[in-house]
PDB file of N, CA and C in Angstrom:
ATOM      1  N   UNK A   1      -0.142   7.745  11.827  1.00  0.00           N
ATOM      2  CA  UNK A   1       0.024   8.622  10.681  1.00  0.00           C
ATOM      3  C   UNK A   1       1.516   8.887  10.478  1.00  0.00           C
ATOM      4  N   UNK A   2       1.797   8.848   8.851  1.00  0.00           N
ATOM      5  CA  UNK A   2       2.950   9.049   9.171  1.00  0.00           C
ATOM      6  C   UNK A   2       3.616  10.335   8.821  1.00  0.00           C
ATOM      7  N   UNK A   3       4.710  10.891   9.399  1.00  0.00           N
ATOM      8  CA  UNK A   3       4.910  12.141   9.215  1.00  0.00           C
ATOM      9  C   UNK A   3       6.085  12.593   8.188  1.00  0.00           C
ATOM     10  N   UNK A   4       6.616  11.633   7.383  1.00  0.00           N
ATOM     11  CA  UNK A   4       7.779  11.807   6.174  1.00  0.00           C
ATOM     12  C   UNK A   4       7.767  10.624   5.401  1.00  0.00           C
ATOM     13  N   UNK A   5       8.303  10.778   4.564  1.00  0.00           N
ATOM     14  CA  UNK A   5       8.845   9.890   3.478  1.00  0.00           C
ATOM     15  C   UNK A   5       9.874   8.656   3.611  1.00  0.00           C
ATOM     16  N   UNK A   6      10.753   9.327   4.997  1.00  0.00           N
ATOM     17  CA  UNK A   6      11.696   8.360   5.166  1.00  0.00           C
ATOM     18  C   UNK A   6      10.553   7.214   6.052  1.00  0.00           C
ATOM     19  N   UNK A   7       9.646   7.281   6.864  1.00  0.00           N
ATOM     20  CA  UNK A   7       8.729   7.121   7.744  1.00  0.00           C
ATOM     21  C   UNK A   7       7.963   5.833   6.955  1.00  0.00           C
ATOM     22  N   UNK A   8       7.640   6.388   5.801  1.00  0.00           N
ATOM     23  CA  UNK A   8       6.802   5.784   4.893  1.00  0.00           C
ATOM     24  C   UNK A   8       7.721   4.882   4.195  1.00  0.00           C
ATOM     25  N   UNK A   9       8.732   4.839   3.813  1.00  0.00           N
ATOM     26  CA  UNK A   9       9.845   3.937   3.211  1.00  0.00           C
ATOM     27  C   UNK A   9      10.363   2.932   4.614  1.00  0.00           C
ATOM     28  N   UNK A  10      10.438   3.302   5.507  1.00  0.00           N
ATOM     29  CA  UNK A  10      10.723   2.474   6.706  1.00  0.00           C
ATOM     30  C   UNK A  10       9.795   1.516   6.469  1.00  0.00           C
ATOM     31  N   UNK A  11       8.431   1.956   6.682  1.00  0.00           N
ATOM     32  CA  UNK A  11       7.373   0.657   6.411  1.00  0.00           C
ATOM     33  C   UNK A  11       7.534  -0.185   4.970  1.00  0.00           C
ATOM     34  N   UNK A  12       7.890   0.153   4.571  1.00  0.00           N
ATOM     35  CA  UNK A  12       8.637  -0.700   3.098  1.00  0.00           C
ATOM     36  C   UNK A  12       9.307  -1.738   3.384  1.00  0.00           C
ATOM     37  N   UNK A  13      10.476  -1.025   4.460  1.00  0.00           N
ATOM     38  CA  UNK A  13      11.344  -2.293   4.549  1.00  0.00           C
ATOM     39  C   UNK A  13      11.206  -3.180   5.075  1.00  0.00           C
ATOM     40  N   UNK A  14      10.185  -3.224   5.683  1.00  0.00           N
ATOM     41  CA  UNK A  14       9.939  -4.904   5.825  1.00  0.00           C
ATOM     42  C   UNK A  14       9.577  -6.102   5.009  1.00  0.00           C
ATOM     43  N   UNK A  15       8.991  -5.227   4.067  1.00  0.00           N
ATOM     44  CA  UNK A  15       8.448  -6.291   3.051  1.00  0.00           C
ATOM     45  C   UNK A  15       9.861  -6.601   1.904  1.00  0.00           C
ATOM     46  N   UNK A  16      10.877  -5.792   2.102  1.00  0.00           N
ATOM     47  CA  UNK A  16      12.364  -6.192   0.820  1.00  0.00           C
ATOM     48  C   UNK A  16      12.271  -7.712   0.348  1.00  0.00           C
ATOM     49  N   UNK A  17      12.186  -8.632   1.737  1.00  0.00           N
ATOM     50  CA  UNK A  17      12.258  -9.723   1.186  1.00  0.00           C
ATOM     51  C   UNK A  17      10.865 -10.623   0.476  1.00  0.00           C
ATOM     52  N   UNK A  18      10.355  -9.543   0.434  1.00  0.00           N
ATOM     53  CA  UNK A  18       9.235 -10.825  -0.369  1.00  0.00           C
ATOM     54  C   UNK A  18       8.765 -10.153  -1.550  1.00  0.00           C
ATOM     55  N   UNK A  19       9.381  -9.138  -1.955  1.00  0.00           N
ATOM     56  CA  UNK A  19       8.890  -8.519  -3.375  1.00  0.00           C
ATOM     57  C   UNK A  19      10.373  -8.589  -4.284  1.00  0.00           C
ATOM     58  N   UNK A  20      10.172  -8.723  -5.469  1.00  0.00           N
ATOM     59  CA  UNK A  20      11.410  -8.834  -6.302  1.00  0.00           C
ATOM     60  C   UNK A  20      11.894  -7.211  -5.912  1.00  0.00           C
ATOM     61  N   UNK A  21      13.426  -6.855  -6.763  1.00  0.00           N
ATOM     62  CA  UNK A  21      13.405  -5.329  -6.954  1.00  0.00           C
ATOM     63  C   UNK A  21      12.945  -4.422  -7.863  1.00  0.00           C
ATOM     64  N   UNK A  22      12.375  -5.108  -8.524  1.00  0.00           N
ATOM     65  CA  UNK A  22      11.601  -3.794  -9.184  1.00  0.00           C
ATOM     66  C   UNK A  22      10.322  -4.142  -8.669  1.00  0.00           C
ATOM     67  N   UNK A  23       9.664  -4.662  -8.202  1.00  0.00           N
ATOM     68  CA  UNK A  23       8.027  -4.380  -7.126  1.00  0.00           C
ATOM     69  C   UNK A  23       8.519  -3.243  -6.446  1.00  0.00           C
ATOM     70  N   UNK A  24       9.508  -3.563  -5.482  1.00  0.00           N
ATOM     71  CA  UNK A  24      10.425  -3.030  -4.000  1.00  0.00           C
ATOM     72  C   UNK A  24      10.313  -1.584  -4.954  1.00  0.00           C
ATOM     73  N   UNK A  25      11.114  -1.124  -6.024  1.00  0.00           N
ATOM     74  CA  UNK A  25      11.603   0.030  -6.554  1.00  0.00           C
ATOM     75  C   UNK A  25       9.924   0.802  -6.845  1.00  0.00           C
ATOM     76  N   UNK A  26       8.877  -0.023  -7.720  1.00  0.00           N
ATOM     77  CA  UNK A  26       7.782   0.553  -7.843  1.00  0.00           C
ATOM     78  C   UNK A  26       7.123   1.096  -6.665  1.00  0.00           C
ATOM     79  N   UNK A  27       7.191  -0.135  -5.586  1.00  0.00           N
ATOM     80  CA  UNK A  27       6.082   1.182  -4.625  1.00  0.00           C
ATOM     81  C   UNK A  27       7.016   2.171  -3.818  1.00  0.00           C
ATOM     82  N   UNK A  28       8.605   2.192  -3.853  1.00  0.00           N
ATOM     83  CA  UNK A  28       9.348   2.602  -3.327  1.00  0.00           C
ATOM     84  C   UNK A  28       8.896   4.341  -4.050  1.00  0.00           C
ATOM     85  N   UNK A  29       9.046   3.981  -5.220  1.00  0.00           N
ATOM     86  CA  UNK A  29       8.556   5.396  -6.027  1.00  0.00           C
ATOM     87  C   UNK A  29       7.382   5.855  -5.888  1.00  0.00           C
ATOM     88  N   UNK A  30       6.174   4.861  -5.703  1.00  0.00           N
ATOM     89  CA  UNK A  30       4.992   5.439  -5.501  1.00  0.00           C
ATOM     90  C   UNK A  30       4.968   6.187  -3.857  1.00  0.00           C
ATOM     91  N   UNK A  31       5.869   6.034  -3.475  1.00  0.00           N
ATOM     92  CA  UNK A  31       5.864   6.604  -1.913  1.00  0.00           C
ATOM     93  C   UNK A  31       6.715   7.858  -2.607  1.00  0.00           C
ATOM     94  N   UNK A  32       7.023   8.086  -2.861  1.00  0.00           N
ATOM     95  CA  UNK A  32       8.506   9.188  -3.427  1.00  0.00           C
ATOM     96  C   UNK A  32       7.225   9.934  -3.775  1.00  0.00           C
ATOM     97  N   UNK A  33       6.792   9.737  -4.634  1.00  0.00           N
ATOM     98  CA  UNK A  33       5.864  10.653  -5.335  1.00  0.00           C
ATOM     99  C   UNK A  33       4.954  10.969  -4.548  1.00  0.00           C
ATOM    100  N   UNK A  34       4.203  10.235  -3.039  1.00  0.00           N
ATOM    101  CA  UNK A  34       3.127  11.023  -2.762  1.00  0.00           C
ATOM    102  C   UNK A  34       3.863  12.337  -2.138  1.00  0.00           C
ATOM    103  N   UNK A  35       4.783  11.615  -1.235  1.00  0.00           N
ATOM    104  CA  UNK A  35       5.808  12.671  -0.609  1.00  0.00           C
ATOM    105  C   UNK A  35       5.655  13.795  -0.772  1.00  0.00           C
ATOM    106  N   UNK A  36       5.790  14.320  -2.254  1.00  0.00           N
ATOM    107  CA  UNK A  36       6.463  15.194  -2.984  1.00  0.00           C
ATOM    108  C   UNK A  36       4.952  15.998  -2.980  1.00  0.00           C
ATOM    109  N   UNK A  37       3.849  15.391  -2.694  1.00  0.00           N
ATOM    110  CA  UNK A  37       2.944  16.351  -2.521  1.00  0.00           C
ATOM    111  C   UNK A  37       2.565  16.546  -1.338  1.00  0.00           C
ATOM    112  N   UNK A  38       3.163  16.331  -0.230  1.00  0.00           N
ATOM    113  CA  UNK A  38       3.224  16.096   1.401  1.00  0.00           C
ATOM    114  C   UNK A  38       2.136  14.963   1.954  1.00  0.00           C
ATOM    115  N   UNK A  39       1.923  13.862   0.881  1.00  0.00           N
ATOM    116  CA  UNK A  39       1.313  12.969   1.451  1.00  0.00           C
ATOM    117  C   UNK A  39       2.151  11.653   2.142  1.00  0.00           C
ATOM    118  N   UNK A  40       2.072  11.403   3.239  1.00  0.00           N
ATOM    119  CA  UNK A  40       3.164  10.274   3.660  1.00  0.00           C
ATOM    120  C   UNK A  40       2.557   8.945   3.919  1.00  0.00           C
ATOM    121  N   UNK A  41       2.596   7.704   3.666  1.00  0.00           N
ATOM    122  CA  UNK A  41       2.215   6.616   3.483  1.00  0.00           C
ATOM    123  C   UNK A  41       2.183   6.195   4.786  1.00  0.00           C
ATOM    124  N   UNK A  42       1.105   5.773   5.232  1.00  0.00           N
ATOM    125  CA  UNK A  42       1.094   5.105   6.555  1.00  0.00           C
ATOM    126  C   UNK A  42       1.095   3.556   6.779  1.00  0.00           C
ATOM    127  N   UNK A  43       1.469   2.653   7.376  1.00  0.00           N
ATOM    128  CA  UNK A  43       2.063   1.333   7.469  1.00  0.00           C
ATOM    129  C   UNK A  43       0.873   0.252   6.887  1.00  0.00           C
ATOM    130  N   UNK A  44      -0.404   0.950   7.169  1.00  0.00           N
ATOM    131  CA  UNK A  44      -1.710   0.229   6.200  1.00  0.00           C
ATOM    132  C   UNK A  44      -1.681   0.580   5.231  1.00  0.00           C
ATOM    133  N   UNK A  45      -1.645   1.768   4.329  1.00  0.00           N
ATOM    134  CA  UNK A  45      -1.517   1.921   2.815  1.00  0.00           C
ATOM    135  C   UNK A  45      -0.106   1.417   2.589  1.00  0.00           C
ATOM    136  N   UNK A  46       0.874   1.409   3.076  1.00  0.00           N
ATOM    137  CA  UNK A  46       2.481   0.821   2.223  1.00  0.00           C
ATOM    138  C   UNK A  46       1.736  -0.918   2.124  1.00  0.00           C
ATOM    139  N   UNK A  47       1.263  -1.154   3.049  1.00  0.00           N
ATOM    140  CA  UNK A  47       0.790  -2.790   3.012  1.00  0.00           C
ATOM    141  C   UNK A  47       0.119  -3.415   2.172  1.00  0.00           C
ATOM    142  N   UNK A  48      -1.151  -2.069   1.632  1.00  0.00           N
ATOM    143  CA  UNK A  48      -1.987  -1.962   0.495  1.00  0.00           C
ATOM    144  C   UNK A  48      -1.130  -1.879  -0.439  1.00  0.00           C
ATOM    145  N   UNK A  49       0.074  -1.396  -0.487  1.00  0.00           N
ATOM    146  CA  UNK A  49       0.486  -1.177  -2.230  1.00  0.00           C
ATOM    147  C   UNK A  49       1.264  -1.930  -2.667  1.00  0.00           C
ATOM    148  N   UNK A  50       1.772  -3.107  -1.213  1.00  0.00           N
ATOM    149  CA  UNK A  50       2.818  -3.970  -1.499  1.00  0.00           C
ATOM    150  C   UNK A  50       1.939  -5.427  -2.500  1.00  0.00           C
ATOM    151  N   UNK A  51       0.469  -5.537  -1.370  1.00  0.00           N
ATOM    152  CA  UNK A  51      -0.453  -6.376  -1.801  1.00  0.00           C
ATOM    153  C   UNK A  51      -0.849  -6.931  -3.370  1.00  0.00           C
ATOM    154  N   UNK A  52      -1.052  -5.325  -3.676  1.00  0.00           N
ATOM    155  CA  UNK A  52      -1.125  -5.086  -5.004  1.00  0.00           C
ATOM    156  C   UNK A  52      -0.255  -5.374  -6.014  1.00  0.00           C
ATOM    157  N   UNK A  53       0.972  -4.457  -5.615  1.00  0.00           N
ATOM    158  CA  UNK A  53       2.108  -5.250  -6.592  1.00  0.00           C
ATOM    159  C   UNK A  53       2.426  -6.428  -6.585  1.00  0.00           C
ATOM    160  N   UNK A  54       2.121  -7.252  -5.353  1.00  0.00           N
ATOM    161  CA  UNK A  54       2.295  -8.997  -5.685  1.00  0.00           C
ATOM    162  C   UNK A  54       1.071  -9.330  -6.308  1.00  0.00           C
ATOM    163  N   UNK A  55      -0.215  -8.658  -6.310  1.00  0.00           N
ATOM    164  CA  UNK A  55      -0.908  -9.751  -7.064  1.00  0.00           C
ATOM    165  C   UNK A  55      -1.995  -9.937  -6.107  1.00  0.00           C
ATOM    166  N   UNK A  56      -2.205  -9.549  -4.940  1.00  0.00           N
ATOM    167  CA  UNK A  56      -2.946 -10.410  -3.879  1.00  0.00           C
ATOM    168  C   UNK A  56      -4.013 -10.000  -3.716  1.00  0.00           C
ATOM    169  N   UNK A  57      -4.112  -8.277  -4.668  1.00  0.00           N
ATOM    170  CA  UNK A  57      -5.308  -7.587  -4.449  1.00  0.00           C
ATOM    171  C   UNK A  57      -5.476  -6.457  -5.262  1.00  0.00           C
ATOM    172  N   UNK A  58      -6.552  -6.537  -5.806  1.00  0.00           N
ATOM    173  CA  UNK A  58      -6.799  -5.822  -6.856  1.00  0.00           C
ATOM    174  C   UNK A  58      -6.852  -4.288  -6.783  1.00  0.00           C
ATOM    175  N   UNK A  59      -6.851  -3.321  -7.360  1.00  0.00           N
ATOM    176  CA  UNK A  59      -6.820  -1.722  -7.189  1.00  0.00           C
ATOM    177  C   UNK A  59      -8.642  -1.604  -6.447  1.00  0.00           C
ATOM    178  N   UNK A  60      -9.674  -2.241  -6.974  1.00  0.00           N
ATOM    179  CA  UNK A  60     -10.814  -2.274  -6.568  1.00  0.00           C
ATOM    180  C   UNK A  60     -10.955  -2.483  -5.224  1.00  0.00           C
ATOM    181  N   UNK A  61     -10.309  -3.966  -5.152  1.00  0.00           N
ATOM    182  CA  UNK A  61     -10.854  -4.340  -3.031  1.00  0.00           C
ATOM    183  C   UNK A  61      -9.645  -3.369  -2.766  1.00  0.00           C
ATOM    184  N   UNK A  62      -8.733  -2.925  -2.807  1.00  0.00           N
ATOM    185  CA  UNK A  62      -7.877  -1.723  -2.233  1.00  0.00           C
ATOM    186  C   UNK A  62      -9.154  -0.814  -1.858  1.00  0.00           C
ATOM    187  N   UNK A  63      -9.773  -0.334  -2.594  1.00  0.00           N
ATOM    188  CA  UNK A  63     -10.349   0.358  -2.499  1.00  0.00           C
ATOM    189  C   UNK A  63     -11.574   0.589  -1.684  1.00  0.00           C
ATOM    190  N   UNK A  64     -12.023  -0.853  -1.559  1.00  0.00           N
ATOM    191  CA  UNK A  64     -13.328  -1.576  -1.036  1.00  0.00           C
ATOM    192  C   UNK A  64     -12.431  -1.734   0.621  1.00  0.00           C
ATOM    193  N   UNK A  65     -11.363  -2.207   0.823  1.00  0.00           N
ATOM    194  CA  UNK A  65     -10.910  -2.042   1.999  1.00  0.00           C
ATOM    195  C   UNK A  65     -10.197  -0.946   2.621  1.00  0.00           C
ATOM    196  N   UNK A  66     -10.305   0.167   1.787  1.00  0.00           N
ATOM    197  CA  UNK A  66      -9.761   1.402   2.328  1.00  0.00           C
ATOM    198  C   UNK A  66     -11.214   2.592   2.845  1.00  0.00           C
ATOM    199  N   UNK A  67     -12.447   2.061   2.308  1.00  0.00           N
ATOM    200  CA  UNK A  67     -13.479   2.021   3.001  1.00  0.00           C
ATOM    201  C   UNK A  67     -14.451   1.477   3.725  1.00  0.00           C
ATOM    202  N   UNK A  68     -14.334   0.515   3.448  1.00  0.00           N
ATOM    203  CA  UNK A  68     -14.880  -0.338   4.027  1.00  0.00           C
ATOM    204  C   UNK A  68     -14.538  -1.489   4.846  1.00  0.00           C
ATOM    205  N   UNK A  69     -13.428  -1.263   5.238  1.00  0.00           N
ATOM    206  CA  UNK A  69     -12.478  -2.373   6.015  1.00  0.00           C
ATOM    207  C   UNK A  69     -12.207  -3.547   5.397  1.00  0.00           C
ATOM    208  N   UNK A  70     -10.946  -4.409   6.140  1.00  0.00           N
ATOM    209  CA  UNK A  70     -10.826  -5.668   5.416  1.00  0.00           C
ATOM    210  C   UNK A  70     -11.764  -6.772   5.225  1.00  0.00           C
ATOM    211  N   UNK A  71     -13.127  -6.973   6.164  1.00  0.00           N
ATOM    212  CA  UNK A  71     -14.151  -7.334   6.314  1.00  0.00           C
ATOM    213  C   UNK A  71     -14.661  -7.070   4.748  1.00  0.00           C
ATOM    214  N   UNK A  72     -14.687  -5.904   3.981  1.00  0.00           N
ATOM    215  CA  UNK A  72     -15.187  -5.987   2.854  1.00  0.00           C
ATOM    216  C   UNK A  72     -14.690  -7.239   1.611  1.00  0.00           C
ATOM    217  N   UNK A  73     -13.674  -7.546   1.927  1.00  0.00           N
ATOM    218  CA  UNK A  73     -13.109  -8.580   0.694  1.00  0.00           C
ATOM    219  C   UNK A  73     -13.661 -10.200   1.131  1.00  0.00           C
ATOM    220  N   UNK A  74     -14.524  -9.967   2.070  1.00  0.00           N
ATOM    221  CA  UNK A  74     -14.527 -11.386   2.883  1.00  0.00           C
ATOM    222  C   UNK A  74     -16.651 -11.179   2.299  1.00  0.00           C
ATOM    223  N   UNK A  75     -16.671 -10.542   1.181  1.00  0.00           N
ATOM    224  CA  UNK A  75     -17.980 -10.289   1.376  1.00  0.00           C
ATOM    225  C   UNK A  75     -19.287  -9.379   1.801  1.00  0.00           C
ATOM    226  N   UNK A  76     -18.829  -9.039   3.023  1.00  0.00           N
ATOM    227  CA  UNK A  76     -19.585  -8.202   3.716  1.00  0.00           C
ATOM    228  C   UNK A  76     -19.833  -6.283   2.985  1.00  0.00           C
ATOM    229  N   UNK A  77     -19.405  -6.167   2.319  1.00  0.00           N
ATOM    230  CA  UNK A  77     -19.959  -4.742   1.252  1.00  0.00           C
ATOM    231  C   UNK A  77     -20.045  -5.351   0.165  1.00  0.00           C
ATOM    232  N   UNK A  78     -20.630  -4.265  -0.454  1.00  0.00           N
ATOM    233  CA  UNK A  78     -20.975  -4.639  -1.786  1.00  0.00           C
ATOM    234  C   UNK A  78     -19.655  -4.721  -2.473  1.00  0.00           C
ATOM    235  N   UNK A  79     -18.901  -5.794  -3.470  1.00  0.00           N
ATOM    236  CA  UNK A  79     -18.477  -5.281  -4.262  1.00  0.00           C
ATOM    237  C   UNK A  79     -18.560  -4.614  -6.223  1.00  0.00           C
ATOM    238  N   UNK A  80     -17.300  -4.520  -6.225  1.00  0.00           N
ATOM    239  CA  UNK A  80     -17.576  -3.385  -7.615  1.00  0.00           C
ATOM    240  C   UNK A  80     -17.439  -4.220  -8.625  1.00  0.00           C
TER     241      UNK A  80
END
């Protein structure tokens, strides 16, 4: 769990090199903003939002694998 913003942007930086800068800047902000309501991004959701902004996964299986594990995109739950 993570406990700040800087915490949650750390897990960002790993991914710099494989997202253009404005992906990098979008989820950079979408972390800014949970922040700001004391929610801090933990190294599986920054991974989820990087996914997304490339393309690799839709807001739905985000969703389908934020309950249902990654096992769900492989089939195994229902999807939406």
């Amino acid at each position: 769990m993570a406990k700040s913003k800087e915490e949650s942007l750390g897990f960002l930086k790993k991914y710099k090199d494989q997202l253009t800068d404005q992906q990098y800047k979008n989820v950079a902000m979408t972390i800014g903003h949970q922040a700001i309501e004391g929610i801090y991004c933990t190294e599986e959701s920054v991974d989820r939002m990087v996914r997304i902004e490339k393309g690799e996964l839709t807001f739905d299986q985000a969703l389908d694998e934020l309950f249902f594990g990654k096992e769900a995109l492989h089939g195994h739950a229902s999807s939406r």
